[in-house]
C-alpha atoms as a PDB file:
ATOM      1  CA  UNK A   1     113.767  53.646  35.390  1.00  0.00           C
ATOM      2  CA  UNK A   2     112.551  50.696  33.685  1.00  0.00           C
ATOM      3  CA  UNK A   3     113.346  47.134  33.461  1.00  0.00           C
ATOM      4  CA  UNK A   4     114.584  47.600  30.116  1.00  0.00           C
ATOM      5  CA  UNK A   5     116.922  50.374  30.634  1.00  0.00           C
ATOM      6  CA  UNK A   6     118.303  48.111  33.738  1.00  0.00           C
ATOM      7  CA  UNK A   7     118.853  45.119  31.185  1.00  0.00           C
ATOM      8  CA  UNK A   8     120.676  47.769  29.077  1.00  0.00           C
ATOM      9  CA  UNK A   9     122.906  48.719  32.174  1.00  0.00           C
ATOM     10  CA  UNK A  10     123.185  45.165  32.631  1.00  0.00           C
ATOM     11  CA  UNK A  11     124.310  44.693  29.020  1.00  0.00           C
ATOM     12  CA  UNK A  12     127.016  46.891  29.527  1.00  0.00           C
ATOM     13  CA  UNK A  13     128.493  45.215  32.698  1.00  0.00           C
ATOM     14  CA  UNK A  14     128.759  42.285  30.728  1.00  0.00           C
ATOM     15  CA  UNK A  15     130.823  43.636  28.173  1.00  0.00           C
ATOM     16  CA  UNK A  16     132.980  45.272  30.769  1.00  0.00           C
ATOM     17  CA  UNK A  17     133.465  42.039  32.575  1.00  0.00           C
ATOM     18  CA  UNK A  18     134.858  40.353  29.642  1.00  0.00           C
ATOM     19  CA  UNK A  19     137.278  43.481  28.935  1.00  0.00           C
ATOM     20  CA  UNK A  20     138.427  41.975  32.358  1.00  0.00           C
ATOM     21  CA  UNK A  21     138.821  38.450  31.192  1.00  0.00           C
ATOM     22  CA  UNK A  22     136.007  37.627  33.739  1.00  0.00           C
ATOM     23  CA  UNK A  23     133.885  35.445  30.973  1.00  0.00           C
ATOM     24  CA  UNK A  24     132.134  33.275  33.465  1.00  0.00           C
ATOM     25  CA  UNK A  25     130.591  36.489  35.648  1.00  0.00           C
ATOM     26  CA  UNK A  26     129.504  37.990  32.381  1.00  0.00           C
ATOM     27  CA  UNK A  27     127.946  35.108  30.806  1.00  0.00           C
ATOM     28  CA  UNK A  28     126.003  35.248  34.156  1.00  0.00           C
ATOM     29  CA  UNK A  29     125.031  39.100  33.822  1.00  0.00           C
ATOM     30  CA  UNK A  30     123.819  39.003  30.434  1.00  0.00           C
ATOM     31  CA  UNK A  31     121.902  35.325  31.246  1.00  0.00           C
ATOM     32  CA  UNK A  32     120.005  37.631  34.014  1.00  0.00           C
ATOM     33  CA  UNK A  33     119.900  40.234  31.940  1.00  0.00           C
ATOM     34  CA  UNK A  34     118.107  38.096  28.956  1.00  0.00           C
ATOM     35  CA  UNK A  35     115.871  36.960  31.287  1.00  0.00           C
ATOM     36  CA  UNK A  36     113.972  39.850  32.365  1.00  0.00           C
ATOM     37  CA  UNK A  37     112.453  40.591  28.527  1.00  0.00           C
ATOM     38  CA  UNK A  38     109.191  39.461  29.773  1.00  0.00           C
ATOM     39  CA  UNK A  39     108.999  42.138  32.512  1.00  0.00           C
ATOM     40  CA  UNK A  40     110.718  45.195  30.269  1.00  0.00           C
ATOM     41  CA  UNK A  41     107.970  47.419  30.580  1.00  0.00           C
ATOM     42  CA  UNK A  42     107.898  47.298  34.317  1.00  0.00           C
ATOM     43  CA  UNK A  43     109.256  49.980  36.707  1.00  0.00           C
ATOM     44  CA  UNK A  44     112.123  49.305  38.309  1.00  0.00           C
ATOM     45  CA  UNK A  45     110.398  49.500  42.116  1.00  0.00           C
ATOM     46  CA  UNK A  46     106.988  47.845  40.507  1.00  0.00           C
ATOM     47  CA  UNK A  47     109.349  44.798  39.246  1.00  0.00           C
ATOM     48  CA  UNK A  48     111.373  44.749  42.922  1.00  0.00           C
ATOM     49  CA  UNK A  49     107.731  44.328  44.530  1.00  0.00           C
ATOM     50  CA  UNK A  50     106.861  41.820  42.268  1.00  0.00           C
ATOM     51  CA  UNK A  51     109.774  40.123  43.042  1.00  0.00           C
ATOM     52  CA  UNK A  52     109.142  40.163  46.591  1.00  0.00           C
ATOM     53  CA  UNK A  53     106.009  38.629  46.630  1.00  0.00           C
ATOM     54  CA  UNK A  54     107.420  35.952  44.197  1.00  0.00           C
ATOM     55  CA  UNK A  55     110.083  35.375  46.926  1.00  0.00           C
ATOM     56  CA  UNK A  56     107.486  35.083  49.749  1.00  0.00           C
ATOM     57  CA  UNK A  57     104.922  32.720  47.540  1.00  0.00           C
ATOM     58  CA  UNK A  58     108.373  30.721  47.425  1.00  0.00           C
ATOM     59  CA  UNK A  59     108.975  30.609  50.757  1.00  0.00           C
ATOM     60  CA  UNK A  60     105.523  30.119  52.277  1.00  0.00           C
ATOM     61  CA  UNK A  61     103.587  28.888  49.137  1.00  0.00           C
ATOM     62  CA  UNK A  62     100.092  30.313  48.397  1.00  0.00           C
ATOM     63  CA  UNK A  63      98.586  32.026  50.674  1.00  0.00           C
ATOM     64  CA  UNK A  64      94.140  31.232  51.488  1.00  0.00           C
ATOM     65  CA  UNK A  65      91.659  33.739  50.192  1.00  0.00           C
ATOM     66  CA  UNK A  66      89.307  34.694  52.531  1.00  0.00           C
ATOM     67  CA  UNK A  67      85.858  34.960  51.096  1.00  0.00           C
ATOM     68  CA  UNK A  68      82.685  35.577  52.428  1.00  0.00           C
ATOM     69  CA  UNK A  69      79.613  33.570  51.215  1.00  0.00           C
ATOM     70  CA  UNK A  70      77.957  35.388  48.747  1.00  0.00           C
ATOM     71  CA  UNK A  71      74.540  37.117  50.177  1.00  0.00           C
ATOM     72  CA  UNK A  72      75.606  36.327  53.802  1.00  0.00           C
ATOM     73  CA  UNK A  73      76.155  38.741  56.158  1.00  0.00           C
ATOM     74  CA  UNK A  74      79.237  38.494  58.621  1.00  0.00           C
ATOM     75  CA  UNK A  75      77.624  38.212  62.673  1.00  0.00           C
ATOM     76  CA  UNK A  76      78.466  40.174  65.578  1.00  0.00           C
ATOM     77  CA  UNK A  77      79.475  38.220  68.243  1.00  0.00           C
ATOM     78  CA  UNK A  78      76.642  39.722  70.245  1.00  0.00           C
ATOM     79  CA  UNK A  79      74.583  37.654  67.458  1.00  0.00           C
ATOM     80  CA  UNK A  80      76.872  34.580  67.399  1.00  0.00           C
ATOM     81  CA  UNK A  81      76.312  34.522  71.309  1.00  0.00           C
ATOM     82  CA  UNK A  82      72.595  34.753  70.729  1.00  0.00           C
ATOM     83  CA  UNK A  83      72.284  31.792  67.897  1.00  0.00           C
ATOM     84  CA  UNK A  84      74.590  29.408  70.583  1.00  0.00           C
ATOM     85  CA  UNK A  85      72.351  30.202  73.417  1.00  0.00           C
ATOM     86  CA  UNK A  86      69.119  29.546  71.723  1.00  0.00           C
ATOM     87  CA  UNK A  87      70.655  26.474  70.371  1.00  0.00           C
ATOM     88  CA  UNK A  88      72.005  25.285  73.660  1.00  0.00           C
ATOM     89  CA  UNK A  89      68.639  25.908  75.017  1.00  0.00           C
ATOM     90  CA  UNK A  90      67.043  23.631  72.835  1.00  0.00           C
ATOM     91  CA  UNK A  91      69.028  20.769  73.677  1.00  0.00           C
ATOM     92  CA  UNK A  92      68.658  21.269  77.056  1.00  0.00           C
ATOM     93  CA  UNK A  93      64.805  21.462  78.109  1.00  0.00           C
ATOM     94  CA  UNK A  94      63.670  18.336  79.097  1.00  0.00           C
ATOM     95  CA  UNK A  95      61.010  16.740  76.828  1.00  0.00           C
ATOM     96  CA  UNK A  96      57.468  16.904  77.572  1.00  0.00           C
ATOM     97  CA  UNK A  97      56.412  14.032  75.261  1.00  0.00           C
ATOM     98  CA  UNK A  98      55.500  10.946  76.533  1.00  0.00           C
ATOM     99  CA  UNK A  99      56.516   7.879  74.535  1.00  0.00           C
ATOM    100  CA  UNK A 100      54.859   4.419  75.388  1.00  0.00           C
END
């Protein structure tokens, strides 16, 4: 099923309702209804999805993108733990220079 046949089903529900003097409820159904031409040629689960994800960017805003810098490879910790030892081992040997 597609978005457009459900804006078709919603269509009819809003005639219905105002067969049942319920004018309000179908002005409602066929705003809704009008609404979803943009997103007509979706399938009916592919739209649900989308509106999913619209509902959690809503709720938590955008979410980071985790990139890698281009050319750079990700360490191993057993690297990381070599690069902070080295560099801790730098700072810590006493100087042999002499300054006057």
């Amino acid at each position: 099923m597609t978005v457009a046949e459900f804006q078709l089903l919603l269509s009819e529900l809003g005639r219905f309702l105002r067969t049942l003097k319920a004018a309000g409820a179908a002005k409602e159904v066929e705003e809704v209804g009008a609404k979803l031409a943009a997103f007509k040629d979706y399938k009916l689960k592919a739209f649900g999805d989308l509106l999913a994800k619209a509902e959690e960017y809503a709720r938590l805003g955008p979410r980071p993108k985790h990139r890698s810098r281009p050319g750079r490879r990700r360490q191993t910790r057993q690297q990381s733990t070599r690069r902070a030892s080295a560099s801790w081992s730098c700072t810590t040997k006493p100087s042999t220079e002499h300054h006057a």
